[in-house]
Protein backbone atom coordinates (compact mmCIF):
# COMPACT_ATOMS: atom_id res chain seq x y z
CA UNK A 1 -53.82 -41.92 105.20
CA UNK A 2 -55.40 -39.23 107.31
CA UNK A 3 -56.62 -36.07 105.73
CA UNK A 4 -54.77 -34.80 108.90
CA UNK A 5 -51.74 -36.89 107.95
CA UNK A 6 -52.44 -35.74 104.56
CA UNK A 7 -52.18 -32.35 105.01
CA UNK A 8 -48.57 -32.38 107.44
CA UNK A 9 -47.17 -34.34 104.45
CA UNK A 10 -48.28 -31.59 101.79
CA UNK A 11 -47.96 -28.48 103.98
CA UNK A 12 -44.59 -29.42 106.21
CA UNK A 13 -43.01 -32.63 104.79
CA UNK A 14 -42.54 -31.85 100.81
CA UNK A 15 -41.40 -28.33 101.87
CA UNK A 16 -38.64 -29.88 104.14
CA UNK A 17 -37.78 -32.52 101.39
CA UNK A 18 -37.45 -30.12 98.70
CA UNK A 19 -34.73 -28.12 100.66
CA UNK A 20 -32.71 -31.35 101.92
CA UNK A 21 -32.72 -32.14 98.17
CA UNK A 22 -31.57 -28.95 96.60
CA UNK A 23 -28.45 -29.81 98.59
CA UNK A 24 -28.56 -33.27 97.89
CA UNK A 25 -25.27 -34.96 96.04
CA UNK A 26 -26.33 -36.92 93.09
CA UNK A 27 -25.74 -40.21 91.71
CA UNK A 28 -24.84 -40.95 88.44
CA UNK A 29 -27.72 -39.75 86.40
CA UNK A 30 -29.91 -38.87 89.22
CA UNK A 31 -32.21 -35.85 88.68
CA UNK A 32 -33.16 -33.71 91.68
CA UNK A 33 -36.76 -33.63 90.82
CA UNK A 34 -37.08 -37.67 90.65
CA UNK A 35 -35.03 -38.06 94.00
CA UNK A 36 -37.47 -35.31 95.84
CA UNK A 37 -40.56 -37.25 93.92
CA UNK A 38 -38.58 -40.13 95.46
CA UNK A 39 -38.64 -39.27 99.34
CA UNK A 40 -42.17 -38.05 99.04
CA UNK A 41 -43.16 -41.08 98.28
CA UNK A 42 -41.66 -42.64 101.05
CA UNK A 43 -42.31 -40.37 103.41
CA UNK A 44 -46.18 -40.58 102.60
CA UNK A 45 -45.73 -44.83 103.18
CA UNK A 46 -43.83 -44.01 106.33
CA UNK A 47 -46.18 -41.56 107.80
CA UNK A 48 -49.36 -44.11 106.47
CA UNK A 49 -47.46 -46.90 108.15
CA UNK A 50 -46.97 -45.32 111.29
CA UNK A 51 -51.02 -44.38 111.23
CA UNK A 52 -51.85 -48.30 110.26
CA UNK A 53 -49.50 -49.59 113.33
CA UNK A 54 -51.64 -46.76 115.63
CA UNK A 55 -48.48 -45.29 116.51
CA UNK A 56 -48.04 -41.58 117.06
CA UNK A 57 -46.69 -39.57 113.95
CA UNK A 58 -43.17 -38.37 114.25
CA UNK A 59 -42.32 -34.55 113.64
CA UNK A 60 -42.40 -33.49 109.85
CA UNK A 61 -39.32 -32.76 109.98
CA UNK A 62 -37.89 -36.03 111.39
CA UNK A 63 -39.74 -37.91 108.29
CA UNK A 64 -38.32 -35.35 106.00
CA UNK A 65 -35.00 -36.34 107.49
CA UNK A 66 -35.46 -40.26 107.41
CA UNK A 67 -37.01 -39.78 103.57
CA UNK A 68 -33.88 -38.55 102.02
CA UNK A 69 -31.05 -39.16 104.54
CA UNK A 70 -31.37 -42.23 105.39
CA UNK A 71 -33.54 -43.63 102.56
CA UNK A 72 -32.88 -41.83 98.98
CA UNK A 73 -29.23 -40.67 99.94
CA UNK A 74 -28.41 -44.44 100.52
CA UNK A 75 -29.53 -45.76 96.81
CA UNK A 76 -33.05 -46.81 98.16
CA UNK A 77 -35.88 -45.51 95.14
CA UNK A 78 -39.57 -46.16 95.95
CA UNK A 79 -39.31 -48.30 92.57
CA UNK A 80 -37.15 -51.35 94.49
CA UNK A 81 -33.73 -51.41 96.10
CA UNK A 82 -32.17 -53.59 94.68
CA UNK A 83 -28.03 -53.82 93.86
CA UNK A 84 -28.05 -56.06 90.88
CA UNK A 85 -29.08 -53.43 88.27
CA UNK A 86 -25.45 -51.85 87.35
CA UNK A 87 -27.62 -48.52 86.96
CA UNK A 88 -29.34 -48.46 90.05
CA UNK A 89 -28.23 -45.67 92.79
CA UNK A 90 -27.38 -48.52 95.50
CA UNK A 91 -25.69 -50.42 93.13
CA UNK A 92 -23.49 -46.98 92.74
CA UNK A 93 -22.64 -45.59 95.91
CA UNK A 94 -21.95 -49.40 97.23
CA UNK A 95 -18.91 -49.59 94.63
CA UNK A 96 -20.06 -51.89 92.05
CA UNK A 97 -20.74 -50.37 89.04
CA UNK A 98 -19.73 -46.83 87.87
CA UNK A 99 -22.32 -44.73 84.77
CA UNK A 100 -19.88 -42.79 82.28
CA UNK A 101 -21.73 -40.51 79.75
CA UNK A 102 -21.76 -41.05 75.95
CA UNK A 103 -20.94 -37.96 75.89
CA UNK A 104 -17.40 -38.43 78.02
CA UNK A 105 -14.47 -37.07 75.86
CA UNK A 106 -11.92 -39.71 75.13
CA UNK A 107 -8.57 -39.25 73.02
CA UNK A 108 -6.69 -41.29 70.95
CA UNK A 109 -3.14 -41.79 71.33
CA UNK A 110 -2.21 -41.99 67.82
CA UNK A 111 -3.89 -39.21 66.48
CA UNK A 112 -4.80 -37.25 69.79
CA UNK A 113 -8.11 -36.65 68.00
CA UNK A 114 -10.62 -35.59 70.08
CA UNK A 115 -13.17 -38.55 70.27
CA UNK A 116 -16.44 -39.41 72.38
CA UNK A 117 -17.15 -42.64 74.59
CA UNK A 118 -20.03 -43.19 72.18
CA UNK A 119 -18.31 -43.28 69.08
CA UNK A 120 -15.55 -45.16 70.66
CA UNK A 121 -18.14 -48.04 71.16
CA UNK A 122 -20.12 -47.55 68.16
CA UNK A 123 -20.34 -49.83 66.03
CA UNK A 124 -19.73 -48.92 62.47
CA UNK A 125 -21.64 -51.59 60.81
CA UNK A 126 -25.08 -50.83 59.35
CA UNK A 127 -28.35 -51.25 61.57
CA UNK A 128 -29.39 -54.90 61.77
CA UNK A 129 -32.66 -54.74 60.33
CA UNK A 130 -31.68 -52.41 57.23
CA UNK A 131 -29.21 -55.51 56.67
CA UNK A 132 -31.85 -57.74 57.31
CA UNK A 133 -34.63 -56.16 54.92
CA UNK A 134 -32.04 -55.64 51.83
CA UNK A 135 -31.12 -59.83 52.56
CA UNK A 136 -34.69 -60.51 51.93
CA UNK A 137 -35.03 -58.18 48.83
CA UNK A 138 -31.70 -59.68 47.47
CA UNK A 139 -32.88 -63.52 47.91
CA UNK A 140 -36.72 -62.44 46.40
CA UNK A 141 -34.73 -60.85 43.11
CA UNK A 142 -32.18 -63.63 43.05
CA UNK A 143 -35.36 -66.12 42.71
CA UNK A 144 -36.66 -64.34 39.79
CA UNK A 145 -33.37 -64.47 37.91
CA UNK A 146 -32.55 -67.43 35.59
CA UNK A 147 -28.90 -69.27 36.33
CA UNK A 148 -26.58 -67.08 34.19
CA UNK A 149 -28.30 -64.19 35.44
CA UNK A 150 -27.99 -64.80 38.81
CA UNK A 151 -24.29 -65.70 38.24
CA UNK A 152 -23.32 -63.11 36.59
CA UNK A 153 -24.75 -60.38 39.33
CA UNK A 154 -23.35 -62.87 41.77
CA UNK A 155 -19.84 -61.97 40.21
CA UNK A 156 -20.57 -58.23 39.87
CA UNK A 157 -21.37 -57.89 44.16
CA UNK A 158 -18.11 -60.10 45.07
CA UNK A 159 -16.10 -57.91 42.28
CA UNK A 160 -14.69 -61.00 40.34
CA UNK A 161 -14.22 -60.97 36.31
CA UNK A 162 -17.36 -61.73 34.61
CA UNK A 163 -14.72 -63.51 32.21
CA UNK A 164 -15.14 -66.38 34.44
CA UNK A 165 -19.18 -66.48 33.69
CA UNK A 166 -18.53 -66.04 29.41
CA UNK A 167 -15.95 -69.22 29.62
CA UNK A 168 -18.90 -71.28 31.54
CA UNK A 169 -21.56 -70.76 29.19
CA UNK A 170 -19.71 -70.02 26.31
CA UNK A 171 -20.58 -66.84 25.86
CA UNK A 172 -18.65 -63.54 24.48
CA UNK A 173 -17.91 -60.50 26.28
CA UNK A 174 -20.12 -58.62 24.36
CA UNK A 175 -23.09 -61.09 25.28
CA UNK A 176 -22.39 -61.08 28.91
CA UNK A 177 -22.66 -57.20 28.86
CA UNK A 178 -25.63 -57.02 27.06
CA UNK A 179 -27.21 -59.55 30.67
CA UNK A 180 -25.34 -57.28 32.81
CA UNK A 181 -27.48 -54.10 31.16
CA UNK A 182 -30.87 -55.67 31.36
CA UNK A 183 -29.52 -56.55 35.11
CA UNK A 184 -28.98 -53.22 35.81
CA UNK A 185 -32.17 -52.03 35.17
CA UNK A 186 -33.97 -55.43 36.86
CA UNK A 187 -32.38 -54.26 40.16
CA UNK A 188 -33.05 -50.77 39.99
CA UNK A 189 -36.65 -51.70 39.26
CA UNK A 190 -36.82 -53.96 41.80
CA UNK A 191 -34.96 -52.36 44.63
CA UNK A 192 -35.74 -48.89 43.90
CA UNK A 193 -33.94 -45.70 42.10
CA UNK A 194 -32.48 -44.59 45.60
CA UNK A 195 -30.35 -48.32 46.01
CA UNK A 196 -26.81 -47.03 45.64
CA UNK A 197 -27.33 -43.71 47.62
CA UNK A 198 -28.93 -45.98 50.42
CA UNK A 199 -26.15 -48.49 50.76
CA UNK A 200 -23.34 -45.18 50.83
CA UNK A 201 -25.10 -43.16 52.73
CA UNK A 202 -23.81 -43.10 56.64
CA UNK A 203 -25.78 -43.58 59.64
CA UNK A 204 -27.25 -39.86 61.15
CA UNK A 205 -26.00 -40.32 64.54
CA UNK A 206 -22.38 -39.73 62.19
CA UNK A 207 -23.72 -36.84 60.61
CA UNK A 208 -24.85 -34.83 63.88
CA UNK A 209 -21.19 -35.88 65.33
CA UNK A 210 -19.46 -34.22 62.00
CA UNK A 211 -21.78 -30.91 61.98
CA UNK A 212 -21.06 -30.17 65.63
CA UNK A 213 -17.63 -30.96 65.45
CA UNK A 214 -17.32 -28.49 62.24
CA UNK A 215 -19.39 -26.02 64.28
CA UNK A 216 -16.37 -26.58 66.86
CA UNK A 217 -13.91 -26.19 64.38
CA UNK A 218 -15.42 -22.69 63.11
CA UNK A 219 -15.56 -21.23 66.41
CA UNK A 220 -12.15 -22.24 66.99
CA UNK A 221 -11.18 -21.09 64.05
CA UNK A 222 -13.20 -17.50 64.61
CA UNK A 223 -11.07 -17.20 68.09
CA UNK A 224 -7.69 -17.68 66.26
CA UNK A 225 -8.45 -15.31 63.87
């Protein structure tokens, strides 16, 4: 590009863009600033194009008006165009995919409970990899257990009788007891003094939903008052 060229797009173009997209109606998630960074850039490849080709360089304001009517306002971005990506712009305004916020207040009909899209489609299962790290940690114990041992803490996670483990080895209550002590302190040796408050305590995406909807509650509250 020009420095001549350079200078229309700095000087006349970006002003003109900047305008059109203040009035500009968005898409989805769009953000003003990314849609007018948008049409800049295509209005510098149009106005280098037209200087490659040796043709004569349109007003500044009819590239300002091909940038963002024609080009951003119909889902094109300067990053692709293309219709398959459900969160694309095109992909939007053609009909084929709608964006909802996590944020998007949903009720439900038994309890009329106010409720978000996110937690709707939360899951309420652990994350993956915490699951994945206490497996390995349970399996690496396990193999430094001997069989009665490893049956009897066996019993104590799936909650059945450890009656069953006294009648197999012929054992008395008291002796299996005495195992399940020395257990006790095997695991919390091995897995660490913070074990039970780990596995009870809830996710924090849960506990930022319960302060804000107690800071709700208090305002509302406060108002009634």
């Amino acid at each position: 590009m020009s420095p001549h060229a350079g200078e229309m797009l700095i000087q006349e173009v970006a002003p003109r863009i900047r305008s059109l997209t203040k009035t500009l109606q968005k898409v989805g998630v769009d953000d003003r600033e990314e849609i007018y960074q948008d049409a800049l850039a295509f209005a510098a490849s149009l106005i280098a194009s037209l200087e490659a080709r040796g043709k004569q360089l349109v007003t500044p304001g009819n590239v300002a008006f091909f940038a963002v009517r024609l080009v951003v306002k119909a889902g094109r971005r300067s990053t692709g165009s293309s219709k398959t990506d459900v969160l694309h712009p095109g992909t939007q305004l053609s009909g084929r995919s709608r964006v909802h916020s996590l944020e998007e207040p949903v009720y439900d009909e038994g309890t009329q409970e106010p409720l978000t899209l996110g937690e709707v489609l939360a899951s309420e299962a652990e994350d993956p990899s915490v699951t994945g790290a206490r497996n390995l940690d349970w399996h690496a114990l396990l193999s430094t257990l001997d069989e009665k041992a490893r049956h009897i803490l066996k019993c104590l996670a799936e909650g059945r009788p450890l009656l069953e483990v006294a009648l197999a080895y012929g054992i008395s209550r008291s002796g299996v007891q005495t195992i399940k002590e020395k257990l006790k302190h095997v695991v919390t040796e091995f897995m660490g003094e913070d074990l039970l408050a780990d596995v009870q305590r809830l996710p924090a995406w849960k506990d930022n939903i319960r302060a804000s909807r107690e800071k709700v509650a208090c305002r509302i509250e406060r108002q009634m008052a």
